[in-house]
Protein backbone atom coordinates (compact mmCIF):
# COMPACT_ATOMS: atom_id res chain seq x y z
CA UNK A 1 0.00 0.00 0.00
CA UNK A 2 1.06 3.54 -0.36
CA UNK A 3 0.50 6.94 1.01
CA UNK A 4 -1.73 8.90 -1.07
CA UNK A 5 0.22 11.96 -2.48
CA UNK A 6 -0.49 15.88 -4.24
CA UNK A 7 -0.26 17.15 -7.52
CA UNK A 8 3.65 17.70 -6.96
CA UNK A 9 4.41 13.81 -5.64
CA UNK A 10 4.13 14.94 -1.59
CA UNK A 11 2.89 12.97 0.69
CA UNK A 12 -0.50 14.17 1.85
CA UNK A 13 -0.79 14.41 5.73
CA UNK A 14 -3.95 13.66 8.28
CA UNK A 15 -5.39 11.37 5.86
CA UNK A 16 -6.48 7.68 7.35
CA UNK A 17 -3.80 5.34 6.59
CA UNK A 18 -4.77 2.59 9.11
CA UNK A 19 -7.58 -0.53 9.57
CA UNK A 20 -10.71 0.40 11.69
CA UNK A 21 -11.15 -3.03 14.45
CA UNK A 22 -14.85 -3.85 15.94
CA UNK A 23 -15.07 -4.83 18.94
CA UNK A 24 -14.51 -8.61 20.03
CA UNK A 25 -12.52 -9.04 16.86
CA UNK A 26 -9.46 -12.12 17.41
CA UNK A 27 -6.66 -11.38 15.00
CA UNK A 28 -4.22 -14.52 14.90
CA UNK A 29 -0.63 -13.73 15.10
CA UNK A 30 0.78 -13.53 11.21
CA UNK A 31 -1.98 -11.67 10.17
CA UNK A 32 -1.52 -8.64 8.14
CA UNK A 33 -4.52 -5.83 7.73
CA UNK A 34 -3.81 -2.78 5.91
CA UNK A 35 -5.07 0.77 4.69
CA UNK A 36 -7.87 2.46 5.35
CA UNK A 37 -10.42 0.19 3.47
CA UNK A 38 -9.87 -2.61 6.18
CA UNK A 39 -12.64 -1.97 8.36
CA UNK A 40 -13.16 -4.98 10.39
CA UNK A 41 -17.10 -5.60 11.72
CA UNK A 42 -17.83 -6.61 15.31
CA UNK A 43 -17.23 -10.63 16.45
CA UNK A 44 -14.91 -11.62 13.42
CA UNK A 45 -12.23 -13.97 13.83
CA UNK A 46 -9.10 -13.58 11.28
CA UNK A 47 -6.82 -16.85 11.12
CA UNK A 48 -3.14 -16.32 10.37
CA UNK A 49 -1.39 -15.55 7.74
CA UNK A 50 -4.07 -13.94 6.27
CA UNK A 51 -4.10 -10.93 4.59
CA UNK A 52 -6.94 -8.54 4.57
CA UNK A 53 -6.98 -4.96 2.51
CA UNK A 54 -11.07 -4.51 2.01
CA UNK A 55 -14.24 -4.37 4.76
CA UNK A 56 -14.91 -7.44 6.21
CA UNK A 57 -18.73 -7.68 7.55
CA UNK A 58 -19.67 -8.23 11.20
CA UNK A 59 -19.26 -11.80 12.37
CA UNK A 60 -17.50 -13.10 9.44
CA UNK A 61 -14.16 -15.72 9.74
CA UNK A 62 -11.13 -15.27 7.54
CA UNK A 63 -8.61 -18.60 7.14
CA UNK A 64 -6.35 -19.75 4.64
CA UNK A 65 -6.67 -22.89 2.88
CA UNK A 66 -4.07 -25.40 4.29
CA UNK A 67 -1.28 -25.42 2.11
CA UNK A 68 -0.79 -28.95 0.05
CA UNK A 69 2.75 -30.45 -0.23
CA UNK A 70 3.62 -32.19 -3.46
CA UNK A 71 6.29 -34.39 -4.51
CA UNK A 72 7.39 -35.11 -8.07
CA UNK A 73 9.87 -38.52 -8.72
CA UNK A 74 12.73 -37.38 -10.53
CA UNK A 75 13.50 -39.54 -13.60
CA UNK A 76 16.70 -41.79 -13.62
């Protein structure tokens, strides 16, 4: 994410740059929520490792899907 900026590239100042939190919201450790457009509802739980940049509604719960391991034979 980025700062927003002026006509003349500076950084403009006393704009929101951080995520609004609900209340009894349970962010796992890992987690990343960012910007202004993050505004996280009341009673949502966000798993780890997740990452969240848009409004999540009220009593919603964010995971990731568990990652699948693979192994390919090398030939001979």
């Amino acid at each position: 994410m980025s700062f927003p900026k002026d006509e003349k590239g500076q950084i403009i100042k006393g704009k929101k740059r951080h995520p609004t939190i609900g209340n009894n919201v349970v962010i796992y450790s890992g987690a990343t929520l960012l910007g202004p457009d993050a505004i996280v509802g009341d009673n949502v739980v966000i798993g780890g490792n997740s990452w969240v940049t848009s409004p999540v509604a009220p009593g919603t719960k964010i995971t990731i899907a568990r990652p699948e391991l693979n192994y390919k034979k090398k030939k001979a």
